[in-house]
C-alpha atoms as a PDB file:
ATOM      1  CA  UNK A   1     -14.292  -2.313 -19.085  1.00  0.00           C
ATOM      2  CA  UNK A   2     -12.303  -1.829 -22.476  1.00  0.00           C
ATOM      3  CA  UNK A   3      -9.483  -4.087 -21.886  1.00  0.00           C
ATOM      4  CA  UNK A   4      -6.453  -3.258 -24.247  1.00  0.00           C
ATOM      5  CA  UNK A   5      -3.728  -5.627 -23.381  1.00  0.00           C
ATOM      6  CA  UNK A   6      -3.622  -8.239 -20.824  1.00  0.00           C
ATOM      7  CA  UNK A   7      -0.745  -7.923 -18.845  1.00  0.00           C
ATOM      8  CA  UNK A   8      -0.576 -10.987 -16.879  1.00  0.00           C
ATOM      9  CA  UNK A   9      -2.606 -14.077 -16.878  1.00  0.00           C
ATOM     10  CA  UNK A  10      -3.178 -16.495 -14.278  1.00  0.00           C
ATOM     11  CA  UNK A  11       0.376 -18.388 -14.503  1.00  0.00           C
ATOM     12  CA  UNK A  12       1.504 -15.674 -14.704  1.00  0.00           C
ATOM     13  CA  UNK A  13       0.271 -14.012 -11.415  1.00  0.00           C
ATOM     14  CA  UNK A  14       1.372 -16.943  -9.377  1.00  0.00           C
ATOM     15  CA  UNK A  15       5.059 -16.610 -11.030  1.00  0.00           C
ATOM     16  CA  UNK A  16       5.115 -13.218 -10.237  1.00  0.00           C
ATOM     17  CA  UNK A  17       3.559 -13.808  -6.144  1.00  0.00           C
ATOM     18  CA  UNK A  18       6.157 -16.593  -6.107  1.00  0.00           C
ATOM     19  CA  UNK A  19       9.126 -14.196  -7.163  1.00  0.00           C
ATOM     20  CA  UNK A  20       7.765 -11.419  -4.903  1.00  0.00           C
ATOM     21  CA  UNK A  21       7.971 -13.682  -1.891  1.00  0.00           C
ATOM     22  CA  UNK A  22      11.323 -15.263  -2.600  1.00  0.00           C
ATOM     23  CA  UNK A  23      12.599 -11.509  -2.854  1.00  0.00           C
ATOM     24  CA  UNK A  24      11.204 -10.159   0.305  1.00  0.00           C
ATOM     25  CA  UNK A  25      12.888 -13.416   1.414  1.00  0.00           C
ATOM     26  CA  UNK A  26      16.217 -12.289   0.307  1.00  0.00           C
ATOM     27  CA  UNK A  27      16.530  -8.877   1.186  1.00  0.00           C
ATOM     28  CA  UNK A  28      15.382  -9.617   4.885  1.00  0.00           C
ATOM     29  CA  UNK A  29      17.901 -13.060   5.255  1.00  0.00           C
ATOM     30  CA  UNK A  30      15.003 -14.971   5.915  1.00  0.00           C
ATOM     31  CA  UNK A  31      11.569 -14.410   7.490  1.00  0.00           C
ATOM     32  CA  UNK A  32      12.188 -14.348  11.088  1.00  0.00           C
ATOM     33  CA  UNK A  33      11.590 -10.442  11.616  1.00  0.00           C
ATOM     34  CA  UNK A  34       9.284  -9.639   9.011  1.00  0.00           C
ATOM     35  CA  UNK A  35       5.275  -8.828   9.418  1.00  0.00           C
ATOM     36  CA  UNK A  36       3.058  -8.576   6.402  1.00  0.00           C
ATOM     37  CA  UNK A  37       0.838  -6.406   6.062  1.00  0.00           C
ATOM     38  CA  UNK A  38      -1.805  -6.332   3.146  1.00  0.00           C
ATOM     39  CA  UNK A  39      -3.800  -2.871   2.324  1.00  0.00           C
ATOM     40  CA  UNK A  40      -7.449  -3.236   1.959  1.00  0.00           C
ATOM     41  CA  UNK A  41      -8.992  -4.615  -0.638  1.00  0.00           C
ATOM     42  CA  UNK A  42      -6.693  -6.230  -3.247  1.00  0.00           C
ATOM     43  CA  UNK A  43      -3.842  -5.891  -1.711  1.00  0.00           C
ATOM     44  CA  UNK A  44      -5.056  -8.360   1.409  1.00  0.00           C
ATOM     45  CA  UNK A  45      -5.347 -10.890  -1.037  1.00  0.00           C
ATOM     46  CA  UNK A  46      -2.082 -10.684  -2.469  1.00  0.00           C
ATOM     47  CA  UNK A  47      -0.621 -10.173   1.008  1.00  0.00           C
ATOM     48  CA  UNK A  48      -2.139 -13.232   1.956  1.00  0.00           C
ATOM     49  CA  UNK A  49      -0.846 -15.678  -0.861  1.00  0.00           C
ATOM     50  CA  UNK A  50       2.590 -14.078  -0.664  1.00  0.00           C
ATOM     51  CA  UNK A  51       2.361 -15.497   2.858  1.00  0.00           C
ATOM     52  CA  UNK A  52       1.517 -18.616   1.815  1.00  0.00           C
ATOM     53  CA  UNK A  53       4.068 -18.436  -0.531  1.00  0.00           C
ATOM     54  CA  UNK A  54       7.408 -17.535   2.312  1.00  0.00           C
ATOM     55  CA  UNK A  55       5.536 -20.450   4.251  1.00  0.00           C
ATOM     56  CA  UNK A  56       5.731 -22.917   1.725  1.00  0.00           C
ATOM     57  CA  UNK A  57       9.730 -21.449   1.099  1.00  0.00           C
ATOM     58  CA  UNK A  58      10.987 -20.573   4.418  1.00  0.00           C
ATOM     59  CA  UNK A  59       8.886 -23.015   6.110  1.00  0.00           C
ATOM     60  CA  UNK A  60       7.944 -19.775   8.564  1.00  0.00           C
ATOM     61  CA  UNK A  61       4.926 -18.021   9.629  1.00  0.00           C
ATOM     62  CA  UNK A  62       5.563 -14.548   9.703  1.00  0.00           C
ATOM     63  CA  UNK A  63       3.027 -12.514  11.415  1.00  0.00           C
ATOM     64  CA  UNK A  64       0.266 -10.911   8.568  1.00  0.00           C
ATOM     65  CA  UNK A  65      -2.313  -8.104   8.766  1.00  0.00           C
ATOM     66  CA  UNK A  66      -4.522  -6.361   7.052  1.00  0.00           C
ATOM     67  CA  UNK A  67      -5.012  -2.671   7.033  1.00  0.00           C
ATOM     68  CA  UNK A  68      -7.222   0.260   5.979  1.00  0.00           C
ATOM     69  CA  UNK A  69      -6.461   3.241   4.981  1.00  0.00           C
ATOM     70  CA  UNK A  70      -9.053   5.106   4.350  1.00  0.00           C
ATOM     71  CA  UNK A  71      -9.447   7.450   7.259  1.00  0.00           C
ATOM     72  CA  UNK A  72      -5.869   8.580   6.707  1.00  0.00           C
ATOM     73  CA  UNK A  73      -6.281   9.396   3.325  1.00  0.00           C
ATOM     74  CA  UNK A  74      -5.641  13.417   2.290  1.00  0.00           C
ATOM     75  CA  UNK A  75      -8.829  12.522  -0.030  1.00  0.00           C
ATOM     76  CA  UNK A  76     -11.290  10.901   1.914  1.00  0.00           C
ATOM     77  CA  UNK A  77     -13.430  13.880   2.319  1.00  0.00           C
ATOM     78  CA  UNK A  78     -13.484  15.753  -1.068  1.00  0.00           C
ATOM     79  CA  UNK A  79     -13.534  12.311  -3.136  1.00  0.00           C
ATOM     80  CA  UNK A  80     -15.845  10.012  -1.264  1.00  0.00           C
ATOM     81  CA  UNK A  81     -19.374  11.000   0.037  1.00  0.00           C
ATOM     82  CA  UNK A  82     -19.530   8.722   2.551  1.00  0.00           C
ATOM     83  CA  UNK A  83     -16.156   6.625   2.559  1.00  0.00           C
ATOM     84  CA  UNK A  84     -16.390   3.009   3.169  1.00  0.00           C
ATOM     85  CA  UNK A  85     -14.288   2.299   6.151  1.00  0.00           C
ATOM     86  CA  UNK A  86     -12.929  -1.266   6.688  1.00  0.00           C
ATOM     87  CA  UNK A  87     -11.230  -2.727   9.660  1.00  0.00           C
ATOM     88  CA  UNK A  88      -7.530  -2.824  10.442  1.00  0.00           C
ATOM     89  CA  UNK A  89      -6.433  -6.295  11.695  1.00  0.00           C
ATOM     90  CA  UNK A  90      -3.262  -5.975  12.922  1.00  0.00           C
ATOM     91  CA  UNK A  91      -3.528  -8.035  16.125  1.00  0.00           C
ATOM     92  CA  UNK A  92       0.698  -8.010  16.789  1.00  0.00           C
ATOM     93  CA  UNK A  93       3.413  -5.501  17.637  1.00  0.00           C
ATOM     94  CA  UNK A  94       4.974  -3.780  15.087  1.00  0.00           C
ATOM     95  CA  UNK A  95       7.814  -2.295  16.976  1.00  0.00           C
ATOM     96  CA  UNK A  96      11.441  -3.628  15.521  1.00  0.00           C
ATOM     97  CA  UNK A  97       9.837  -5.504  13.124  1.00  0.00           C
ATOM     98  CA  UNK A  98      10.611  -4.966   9.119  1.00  0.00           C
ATOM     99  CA  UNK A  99       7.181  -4.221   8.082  1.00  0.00           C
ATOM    100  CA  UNK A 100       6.581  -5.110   4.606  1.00  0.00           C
ATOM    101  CA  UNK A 101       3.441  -3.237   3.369  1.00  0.00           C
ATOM    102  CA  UNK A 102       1.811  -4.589   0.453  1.00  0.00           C
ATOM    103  CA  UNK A 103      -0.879  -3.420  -2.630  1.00  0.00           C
ATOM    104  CA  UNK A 104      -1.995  -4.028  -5.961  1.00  0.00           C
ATOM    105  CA  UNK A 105      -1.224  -0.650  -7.803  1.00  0.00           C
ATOM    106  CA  UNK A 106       1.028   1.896  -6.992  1.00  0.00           C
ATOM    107  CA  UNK A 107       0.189   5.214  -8.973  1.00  0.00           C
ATOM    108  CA  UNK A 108       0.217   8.292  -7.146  1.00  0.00           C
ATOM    109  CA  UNK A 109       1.744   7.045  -3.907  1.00  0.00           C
ATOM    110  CA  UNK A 110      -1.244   8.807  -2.017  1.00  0.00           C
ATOM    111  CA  UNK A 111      -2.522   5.460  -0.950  1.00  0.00           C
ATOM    112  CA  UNK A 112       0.930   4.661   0.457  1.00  0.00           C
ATOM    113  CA  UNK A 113       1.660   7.734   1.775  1.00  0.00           C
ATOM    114  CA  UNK A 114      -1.711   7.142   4.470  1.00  0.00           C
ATOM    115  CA  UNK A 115      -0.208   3.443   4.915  1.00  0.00           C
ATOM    116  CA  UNK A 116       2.609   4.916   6.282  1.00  0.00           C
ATOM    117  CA  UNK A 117       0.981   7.599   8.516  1.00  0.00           C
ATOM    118  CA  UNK A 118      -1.404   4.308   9.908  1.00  0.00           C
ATOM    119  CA  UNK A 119       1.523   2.393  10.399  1.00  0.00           C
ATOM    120  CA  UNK A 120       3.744   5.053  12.592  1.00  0.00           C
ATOM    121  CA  UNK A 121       0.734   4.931  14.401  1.00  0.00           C
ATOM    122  CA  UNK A 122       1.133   1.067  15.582  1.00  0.00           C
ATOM    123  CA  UNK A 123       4.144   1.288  16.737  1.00  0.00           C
ATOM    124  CA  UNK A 124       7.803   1.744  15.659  1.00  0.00           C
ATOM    125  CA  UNK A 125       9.031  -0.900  12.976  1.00  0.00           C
ATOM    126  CA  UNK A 126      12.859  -1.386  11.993  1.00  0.00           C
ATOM    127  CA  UNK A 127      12.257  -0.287   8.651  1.00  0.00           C
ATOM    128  CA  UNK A 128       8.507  -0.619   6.306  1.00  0.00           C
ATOM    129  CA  UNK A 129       9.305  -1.787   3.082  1.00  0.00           C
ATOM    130  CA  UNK A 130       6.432  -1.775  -0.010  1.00  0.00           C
ATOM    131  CA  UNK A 131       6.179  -4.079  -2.349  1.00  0.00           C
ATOM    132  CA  UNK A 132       3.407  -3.467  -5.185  1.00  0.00           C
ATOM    133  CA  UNK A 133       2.073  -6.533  -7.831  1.00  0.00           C
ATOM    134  CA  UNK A 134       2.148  -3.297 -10.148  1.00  0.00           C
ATOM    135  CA  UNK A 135       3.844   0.208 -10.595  1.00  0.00           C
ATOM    136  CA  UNK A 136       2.402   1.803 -13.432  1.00  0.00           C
ATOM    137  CA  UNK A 137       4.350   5.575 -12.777  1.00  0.00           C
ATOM    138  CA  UNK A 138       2.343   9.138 -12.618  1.00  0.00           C
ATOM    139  CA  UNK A 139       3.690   9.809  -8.861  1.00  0.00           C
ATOM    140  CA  UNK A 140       2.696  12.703  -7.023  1.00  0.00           C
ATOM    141  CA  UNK A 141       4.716  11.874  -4.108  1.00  0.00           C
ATOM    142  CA  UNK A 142       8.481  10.851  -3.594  1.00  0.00           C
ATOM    143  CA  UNK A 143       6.977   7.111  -2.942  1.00  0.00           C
ATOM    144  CA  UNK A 144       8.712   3.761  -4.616  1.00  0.00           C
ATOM    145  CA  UNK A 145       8.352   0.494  -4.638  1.00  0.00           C
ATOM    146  CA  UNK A 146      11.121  -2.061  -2.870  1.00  0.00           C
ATOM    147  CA  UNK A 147       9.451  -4.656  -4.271  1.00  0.00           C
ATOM    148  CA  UNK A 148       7.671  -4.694  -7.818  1.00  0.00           C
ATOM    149  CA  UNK A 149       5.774  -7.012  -9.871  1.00  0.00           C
ATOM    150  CA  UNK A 150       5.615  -5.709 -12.950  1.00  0.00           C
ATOM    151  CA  UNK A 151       6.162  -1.730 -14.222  1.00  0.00           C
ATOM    152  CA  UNK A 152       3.423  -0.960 -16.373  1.00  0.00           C
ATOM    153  CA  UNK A 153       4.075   2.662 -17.527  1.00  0.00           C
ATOM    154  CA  UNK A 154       0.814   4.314 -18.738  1.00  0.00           C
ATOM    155  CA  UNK A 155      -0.706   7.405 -20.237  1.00  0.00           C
ATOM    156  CA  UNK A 156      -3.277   9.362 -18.252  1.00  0.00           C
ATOM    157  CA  UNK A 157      -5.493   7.941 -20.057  1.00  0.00           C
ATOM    158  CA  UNK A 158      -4.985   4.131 -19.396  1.00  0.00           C
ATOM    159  CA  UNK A 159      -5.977   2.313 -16.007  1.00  0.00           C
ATOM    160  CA  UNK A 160      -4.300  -1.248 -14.481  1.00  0.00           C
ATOM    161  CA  UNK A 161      -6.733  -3.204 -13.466  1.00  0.00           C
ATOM    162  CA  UNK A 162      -5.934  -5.808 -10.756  1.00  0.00           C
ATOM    163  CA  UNK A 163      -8.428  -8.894 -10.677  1.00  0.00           C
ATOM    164  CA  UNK A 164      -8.319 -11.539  -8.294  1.00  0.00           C
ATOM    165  CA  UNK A 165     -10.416 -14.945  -7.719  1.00  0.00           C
ATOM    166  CA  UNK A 166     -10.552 -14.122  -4.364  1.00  0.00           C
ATOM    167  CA  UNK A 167     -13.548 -10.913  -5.676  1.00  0.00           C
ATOM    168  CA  UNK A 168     -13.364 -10.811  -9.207  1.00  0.00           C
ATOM    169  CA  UNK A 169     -13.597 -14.890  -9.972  1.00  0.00           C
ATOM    170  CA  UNK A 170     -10.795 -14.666 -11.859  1.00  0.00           C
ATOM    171  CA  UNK A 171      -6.489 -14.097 -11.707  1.00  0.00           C
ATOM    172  CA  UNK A 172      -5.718 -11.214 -14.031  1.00  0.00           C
ATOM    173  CA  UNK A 173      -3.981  -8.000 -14.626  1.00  0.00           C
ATOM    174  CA  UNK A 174      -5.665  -5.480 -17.699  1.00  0.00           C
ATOM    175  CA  UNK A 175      -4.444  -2.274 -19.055  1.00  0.00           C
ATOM    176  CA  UNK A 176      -7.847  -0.616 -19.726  1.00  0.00           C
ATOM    177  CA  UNK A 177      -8.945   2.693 -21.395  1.00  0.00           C
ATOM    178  CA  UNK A 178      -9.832   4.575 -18.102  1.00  0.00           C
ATOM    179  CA  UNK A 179     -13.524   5.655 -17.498  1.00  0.00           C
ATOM    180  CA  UNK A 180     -12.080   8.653 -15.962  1.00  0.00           C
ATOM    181  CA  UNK A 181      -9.014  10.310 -15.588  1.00  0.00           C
ATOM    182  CA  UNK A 182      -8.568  10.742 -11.786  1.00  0.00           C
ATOM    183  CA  UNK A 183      -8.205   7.149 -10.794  1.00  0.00           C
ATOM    184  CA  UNK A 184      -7.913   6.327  -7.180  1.00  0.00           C
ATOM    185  CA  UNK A 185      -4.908   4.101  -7.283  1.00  0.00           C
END
C-alpha cells in the first residue's frame, strides 16, 4: 500500500463517528423511528459505533442491521469468480421506518445502488437515507450522500482506504496510489 496522505487519524475518526451520529440525530428529531443499517464489511463496523454513539446521545436503542449486497450487485458476475456472499441480519421490520444505510466509501454509487434494491426488498421504509465516513466523487450513478464524513475528491488514479481496529488493528483513513484503476468502492 503506497500511502500518500493520511486523511484522518484515530481522533480523528471518533470526531467524525461522533458528528455523524449527532447529525442523523438532528435531521430525524431524535432516534425514535430510525433503523441502522451497516453494509458489509466496513461499513458494519462503522454502523455499529455510530450506534453506540446515538445511544450514548439520545440515550435510545434504535434497531441496527447489517446487510450484504453482493448478490444484488450489477457486477457480481463479470468482476468476481466466485463472489463471497455474507449474511444479511436484519432481524426487524423496515416498513415506516427512516432507514439510514451506512458505508465506508462512496465512489461510484454502484454499491449503493444494490443497497437500495436489497432494501425495497424488506419492506417499505419512510424514507432510506445514506450516510458515508467518505465521498471521494467519480459517480456513475445519480447517488449522494445525506450524511458525509469527509469529501475526499480524487484522481482515477488515487484509492481511500478505510481501516478499522475492528479488521485492520488499527483506526485510519489513507489516500493511496491505487493498484488498479477499477476499484470496487
Amino acid at each position: 500500500m503506497n500511502i500518500k496522505a493520511t486523511i484522518i487519524d484515530k481522533v480523528g475518526l471518533l470526531r467524525t463517528i461522533t458528528r455523524l451520529a449527532h447529525e442523523i440525530i438532528e435531521r430525524n428529531k431524535g432516534s425514535q423511528n430510525i433503523v441502522l443499517i451497516g453494509m458489509r464489511t466496513r461499513g458494519e463496523f462503522i454502523g455499529r459505533r455510530i450506534y453506540e454513539k446515538i445511544k450514548e446521545i439520545d440515550g435510545s436503542q434504535p434497531d441496527f442491521g447489517v446487510l450484504d449486497v453482493t448478490l444484488y450487485r450489477d457486477d457480481f458476475r463479470t468482476r468476481l469468480k466466485q463472489p463471497e456472499v455474507s449474511v444479511t441480519d436484519i432481524s426487524f421490520d423496515i416498513n415506516e421506518k427512516d432507514v439510514v444505510l451506512i458505508d465506508d466509501v462512496l465512489y461510484t454509487g454502484r454499491t449503493v445502488r444494490a443497497a437500495l434494491d436489497a432494501i425495497m426488498d424488506l419492506g417499505r421504509p419512510s424514507s432510506v437515507q445514506f450516510c458515508v465516513l467518505v465521498d471521494r466523487g467519480h459517480r456513475e450513478m445519480p447517488i449522494t450522500a445525506d450524511f458525509v464524513g469527509k469529501n475526499i475528491p480524487t484522481s482515477i488514479n488515487e484509492e481511500v482506504k478505510v481501516r478499522l481496529t475492528e479488521i485492520d488493528e488499527e483506526d485510519a483513513i489513507y489516500l493511496i496510489d491505487s493498484p488498479n484503476k477499477n476499484s470496487e468502492n
